[in-house]
Protein backbone atom coordinates (compact mmCIF):
# COMPACT_ATOMS: atom_id res chain seq x y z
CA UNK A 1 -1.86 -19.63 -19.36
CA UNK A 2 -3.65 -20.38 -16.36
CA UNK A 3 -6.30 -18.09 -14.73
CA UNK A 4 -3.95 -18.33 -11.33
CA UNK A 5 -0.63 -16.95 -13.13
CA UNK A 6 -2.73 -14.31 -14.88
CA UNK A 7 -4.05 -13.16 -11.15
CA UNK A 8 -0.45 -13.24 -10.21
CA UNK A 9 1.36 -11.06 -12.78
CA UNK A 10 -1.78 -8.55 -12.18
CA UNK A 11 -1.32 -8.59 -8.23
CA UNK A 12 2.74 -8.57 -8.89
CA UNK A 13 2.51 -5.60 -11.31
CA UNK A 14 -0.08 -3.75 -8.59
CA UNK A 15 2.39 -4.01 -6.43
CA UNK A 16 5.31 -2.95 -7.80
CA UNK A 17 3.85 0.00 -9.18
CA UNK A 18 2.12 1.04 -5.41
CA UNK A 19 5.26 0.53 -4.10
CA UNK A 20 7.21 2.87 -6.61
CA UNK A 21 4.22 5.14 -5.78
CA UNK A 22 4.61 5.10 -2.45
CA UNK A 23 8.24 6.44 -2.47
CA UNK A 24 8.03 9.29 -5.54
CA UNK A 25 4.52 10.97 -4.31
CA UNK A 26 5.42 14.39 -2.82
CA UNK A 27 2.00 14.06 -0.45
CA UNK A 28 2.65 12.19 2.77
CA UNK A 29 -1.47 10.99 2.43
CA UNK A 30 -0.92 9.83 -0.88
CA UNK A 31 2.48 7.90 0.23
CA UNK A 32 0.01 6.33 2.96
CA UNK A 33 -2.35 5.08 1.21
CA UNK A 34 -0.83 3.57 -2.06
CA UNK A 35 1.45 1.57 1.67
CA UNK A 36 -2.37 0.46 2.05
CA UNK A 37 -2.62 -0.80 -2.09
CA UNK A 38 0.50 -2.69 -1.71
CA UNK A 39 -0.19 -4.42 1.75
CA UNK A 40 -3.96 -5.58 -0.17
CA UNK A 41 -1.85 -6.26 -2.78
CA UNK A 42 0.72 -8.37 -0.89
CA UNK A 43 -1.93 -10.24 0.82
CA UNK A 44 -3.91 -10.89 -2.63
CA UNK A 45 -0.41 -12.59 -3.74
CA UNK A 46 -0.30 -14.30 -0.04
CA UNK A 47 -4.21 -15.70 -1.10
CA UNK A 48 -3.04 -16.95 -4.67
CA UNK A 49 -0.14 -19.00 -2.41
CA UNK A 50 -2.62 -20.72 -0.61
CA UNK A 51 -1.24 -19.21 2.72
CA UNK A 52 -4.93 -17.78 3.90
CA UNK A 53 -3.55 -17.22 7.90
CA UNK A 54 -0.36 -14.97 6.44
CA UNK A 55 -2.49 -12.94 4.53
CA UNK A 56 -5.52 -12.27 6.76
CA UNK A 57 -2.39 -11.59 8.94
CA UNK A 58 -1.30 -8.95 7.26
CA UNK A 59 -4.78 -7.31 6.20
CA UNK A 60 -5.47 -7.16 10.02
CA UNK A 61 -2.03 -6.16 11.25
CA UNK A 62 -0.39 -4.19 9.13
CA UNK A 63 -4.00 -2.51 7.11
CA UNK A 64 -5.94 -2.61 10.11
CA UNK A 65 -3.21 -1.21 12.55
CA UNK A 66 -0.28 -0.07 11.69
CA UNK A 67 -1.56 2.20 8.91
CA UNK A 68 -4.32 3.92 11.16
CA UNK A 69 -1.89 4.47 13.10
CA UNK A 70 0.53 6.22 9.92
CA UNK A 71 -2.26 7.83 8.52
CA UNK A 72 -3.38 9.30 11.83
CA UNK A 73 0.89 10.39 12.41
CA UNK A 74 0.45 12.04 8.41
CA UNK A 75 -2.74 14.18 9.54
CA UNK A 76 -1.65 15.11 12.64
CA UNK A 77 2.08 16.56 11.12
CA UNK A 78 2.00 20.13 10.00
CA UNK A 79 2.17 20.35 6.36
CA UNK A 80 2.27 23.83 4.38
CA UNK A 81 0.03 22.51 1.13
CA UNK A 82 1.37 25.86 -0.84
CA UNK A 83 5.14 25.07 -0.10
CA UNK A 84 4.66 21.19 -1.63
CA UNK A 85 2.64 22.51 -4.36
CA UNK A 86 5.58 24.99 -5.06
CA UNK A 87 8.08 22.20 -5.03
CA UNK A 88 10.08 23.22 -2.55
């Protein structure tokens, strides 16, 4: 097994798992920022492909933009920490 494919089932299984992250955590911060694992993630898999453009792409787009911008939404939203620790 080649070094490459090894790099690819690691990157594939990162992903997969930041993405099932990202829609099961209860914390809107912690949703954001396993969105931010996946999209290095994505763009490590885009780098293995030999597609350099698409993933710098998406590293400055999508990392670089779009999540500040999500994060900054998250922060700003009024969140009662003892209600989501309760579980309700």
């Amino acid at each position: 097994m080649s070094v490459e494919k090894i790099l690819f089932y690691v990157f594939a299984a990162m992903l997969i798992f930041s993405a099932v992250m990202v829609i099961t955590r209860r914390n809107p911060v912690h949703s954001v920022l396993f969105l931010v694992l996946a999209f290095f993630n994505a763009s490590a898999l885009w780098m293995l492909a030999e597609a350099e453009f698409l993933a710098i792409a998406l590293v400055l787009v999508y990392v670089g933009a779009v999540m500040v911008l999500f994060l900054f939404v998250v922060m700003m939203l009024d969140i009662d920490l003892s209600e989501m620790r309760a579980g309700l």
